[in-house]
Protein backbone atom coordinates (compact mmCIF):
# COMPACT_ATOMS: atom_id res chain seq x y z
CA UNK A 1 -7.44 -8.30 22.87
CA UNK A 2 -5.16 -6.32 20.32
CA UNK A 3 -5.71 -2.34 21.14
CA UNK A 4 -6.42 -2.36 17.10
CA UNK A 5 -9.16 -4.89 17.36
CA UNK A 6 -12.26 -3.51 17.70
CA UNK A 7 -16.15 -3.49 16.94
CA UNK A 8 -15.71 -0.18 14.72
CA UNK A 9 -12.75 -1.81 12.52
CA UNK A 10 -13.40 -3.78 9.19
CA UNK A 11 -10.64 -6.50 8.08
CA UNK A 12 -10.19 -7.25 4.35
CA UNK A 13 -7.26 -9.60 2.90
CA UNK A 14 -4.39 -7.63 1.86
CA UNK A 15 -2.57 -9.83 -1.29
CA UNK A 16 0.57 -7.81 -2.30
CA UNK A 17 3.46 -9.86 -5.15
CA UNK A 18 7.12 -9.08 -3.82
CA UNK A 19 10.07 -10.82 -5.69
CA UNK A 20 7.76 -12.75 -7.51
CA UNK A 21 6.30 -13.90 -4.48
CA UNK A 22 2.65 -13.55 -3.58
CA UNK A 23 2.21 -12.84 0.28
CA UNK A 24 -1.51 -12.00 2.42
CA UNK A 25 -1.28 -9.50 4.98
CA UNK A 26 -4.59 -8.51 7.51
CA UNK A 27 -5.99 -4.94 6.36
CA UNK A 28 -8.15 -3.01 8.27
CA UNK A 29 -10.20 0.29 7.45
CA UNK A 30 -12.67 2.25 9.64
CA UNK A 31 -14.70 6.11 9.10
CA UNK A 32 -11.38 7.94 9.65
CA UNK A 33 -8.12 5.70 8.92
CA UNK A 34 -6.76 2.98 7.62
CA UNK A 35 -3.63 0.74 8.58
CA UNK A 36 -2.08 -2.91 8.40
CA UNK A 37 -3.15 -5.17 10.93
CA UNK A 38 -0.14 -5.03 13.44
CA UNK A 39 1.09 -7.77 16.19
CA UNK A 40 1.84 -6.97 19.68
CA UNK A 41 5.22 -5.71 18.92
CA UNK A 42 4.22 -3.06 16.24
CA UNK A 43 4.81 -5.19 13.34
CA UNK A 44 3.00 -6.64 10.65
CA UNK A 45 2.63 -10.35 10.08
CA UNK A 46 2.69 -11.70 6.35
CA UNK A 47 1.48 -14.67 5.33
CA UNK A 48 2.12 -17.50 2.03
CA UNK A 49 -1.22 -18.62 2.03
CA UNK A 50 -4.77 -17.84 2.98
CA UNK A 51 -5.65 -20.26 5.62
CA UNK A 52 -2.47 -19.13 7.65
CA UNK A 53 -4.43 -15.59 7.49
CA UNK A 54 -7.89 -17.04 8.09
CA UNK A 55 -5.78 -18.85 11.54
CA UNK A 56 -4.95 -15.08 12.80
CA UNK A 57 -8.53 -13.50 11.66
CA UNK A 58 -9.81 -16.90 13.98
CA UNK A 59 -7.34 -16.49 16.95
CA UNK A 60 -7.86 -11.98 17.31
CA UNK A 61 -11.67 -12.44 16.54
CA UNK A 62 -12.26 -10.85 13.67
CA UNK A 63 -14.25 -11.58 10.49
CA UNK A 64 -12.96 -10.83 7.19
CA UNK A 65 -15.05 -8.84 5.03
CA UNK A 66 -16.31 -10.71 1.81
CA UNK A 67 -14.53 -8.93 -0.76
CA UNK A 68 -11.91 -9.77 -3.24
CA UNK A 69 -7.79 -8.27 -2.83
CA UNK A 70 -7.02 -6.42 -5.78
CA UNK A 71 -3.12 -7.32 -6.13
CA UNK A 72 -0.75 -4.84 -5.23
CA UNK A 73 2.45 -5.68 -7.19
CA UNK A 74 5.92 -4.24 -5.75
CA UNK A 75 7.17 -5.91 -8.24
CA UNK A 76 6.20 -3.44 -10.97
CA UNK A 77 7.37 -0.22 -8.81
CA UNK A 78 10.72 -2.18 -8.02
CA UNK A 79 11.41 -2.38 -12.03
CA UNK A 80 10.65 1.22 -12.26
CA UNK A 81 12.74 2.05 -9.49
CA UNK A 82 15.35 0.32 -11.00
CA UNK A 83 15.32 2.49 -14.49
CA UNK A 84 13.35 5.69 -13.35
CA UNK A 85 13.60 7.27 -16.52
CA UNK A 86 10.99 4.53 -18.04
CA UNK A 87 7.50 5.27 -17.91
CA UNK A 88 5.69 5.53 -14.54
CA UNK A 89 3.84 2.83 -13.87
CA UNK A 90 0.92 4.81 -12.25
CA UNK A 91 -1.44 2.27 -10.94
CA UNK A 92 1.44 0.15 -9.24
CA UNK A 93 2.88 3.01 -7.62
CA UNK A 94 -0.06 4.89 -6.51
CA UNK A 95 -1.09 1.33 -4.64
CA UNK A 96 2.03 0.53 -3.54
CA UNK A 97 1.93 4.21 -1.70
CA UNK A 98 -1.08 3.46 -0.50
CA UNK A 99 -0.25 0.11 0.82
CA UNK A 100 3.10 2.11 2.02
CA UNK A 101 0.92 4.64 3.94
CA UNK A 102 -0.99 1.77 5.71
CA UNK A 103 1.79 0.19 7.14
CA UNK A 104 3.04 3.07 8.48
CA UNK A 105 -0.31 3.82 10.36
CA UNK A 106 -0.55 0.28 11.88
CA UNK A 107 3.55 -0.06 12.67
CA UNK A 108 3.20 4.01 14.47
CA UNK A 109 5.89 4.85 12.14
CA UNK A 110 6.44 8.42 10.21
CA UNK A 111 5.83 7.42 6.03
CA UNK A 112 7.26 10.54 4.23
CA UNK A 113 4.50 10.28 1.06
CA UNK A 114 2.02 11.72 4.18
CA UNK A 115 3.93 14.86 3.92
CA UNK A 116 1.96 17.61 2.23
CA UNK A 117 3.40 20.10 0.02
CA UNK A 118 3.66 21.33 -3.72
CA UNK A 119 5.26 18.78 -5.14
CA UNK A 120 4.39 15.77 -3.10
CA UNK A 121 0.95 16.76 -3.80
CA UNK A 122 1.24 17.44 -7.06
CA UNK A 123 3.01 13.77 -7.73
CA UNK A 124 0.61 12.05 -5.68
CA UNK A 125 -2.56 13.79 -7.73
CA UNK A 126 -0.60 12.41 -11.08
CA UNK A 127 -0.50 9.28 -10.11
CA UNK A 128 -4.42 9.42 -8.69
CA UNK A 129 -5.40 10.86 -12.28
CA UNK A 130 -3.17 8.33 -14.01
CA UNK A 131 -4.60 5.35 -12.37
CA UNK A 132 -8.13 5.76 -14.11
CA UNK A 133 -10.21 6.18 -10.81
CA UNK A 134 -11.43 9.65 -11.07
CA UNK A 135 -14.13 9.94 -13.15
CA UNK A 136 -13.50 12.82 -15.76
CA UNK A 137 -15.11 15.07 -18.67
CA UNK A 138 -13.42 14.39 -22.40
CA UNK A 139 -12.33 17.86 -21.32
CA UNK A 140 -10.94 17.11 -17.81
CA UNK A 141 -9.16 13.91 -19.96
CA UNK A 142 -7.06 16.18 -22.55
CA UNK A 143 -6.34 18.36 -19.78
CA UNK A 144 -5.22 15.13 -17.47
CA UNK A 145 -3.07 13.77 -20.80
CA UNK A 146 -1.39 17.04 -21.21
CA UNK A 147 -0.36 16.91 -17.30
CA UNK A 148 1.50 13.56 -17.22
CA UNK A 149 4.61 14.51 -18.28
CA UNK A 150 6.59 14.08 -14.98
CA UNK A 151 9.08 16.55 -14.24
CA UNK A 152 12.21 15.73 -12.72
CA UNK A 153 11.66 16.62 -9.52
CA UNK A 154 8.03 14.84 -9.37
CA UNK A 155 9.93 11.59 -10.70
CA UNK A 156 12.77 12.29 -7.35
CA UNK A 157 9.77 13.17 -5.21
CA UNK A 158 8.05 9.48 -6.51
CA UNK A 159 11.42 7.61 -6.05
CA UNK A 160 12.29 8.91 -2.40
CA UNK A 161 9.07 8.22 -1.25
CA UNK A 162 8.42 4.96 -2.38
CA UNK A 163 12.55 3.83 -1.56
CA UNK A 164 11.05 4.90 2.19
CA UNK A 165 7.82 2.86 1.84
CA UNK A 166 10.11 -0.26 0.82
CA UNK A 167 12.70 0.45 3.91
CA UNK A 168 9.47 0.46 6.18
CA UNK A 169 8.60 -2.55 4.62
CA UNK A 170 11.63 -4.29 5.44
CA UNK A 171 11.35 -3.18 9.11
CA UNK A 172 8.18 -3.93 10.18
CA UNK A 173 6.78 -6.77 7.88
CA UNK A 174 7.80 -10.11 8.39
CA UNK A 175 6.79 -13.67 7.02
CA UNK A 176 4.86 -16.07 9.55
CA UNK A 177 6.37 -19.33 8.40
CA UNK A 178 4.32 -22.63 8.07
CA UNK A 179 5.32 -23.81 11.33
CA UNK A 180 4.40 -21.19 13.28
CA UNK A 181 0.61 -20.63 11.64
């Protein structure tokens, strides 16, 4: 058995759009951490389709959790970091992070948007408050409004970070082709 499969784990479907591509990778989440389901080599196995994912859940012995992906779309953050000086799309990069931060946990590799400090904390609170999940006062809103002007640095501090999250991508994803599902 996989050292990451175990009884205290939960597995959801991970559904992210790359080049206009829709792909379904394993994700799992327990009390303290989170992380992309990883093969025996460290790397994470992506899939075209569903029942190529529903194979792997089948052949580890796990049971996906009955709950709808929410799409993250690399797409959206790619166009961004193409023209930085447009407007931040805040939802798209805060999941792509995410996403980002999870495949670093289950590939063991070091993800620099885990690094805490002023500014990295500061972007990454932005783009929390921008994406409509916090629940805020009319008050807390203005406030929250007033903030979102990105500074330059915050907008070099978003780019480097998710330019890393991509290059992990790159290393430690691959596609699992018909054939081999």
């Amino acid at each position: 058995m996989h050292p990451l499969v175990a009884s205290e784990w939960k597995y959801y479907l991970a559904w992210v759009r790359l080049r206009q591509h829709d792909a379904y990778l394993l994700w799992m989440e327990r009390a303290e951490s989170e992380a992309l389901w990883p093969d025996a080599t460290g790397r994470v196995p992506s899939f075209d389709n569903l029942e190529q994912l529903i194979k792997l859940t089948e052949a580890i012995g796990v049971r996906l959790e009955p709950q709808p992906p929410e799409l993250t779309n690399f797409d959206l953050v790619l166009t961004w970091l193409a023209n930085p000086a447009k407007q931040v799309p805040v939802k798209a990069c805060l999941d792509a992070w995410n996403l980002f931060d999870d495949l670093a946990s289950g590939a063991g590799a070091a993800f620099i948007g885990r690094r805490r400090g002023p500014v990295r904390n500061r972007v990454y609170d932005k783009l929390y408050d921008g994406s409509g999940l916090w629940q805020i006062s009319p008050t807390e809103a203005r406030q929250a409004r007033q903030a979102r002007h990105w500074r330059q640095e915050e907008r070099r501090t978003l780019h480097r970070v998710l330019r890393q999250g991509f290059r992990l991508w790159q290393k430690y994803v691959y596609p699992v082709s018909n054939a081999a599902a």
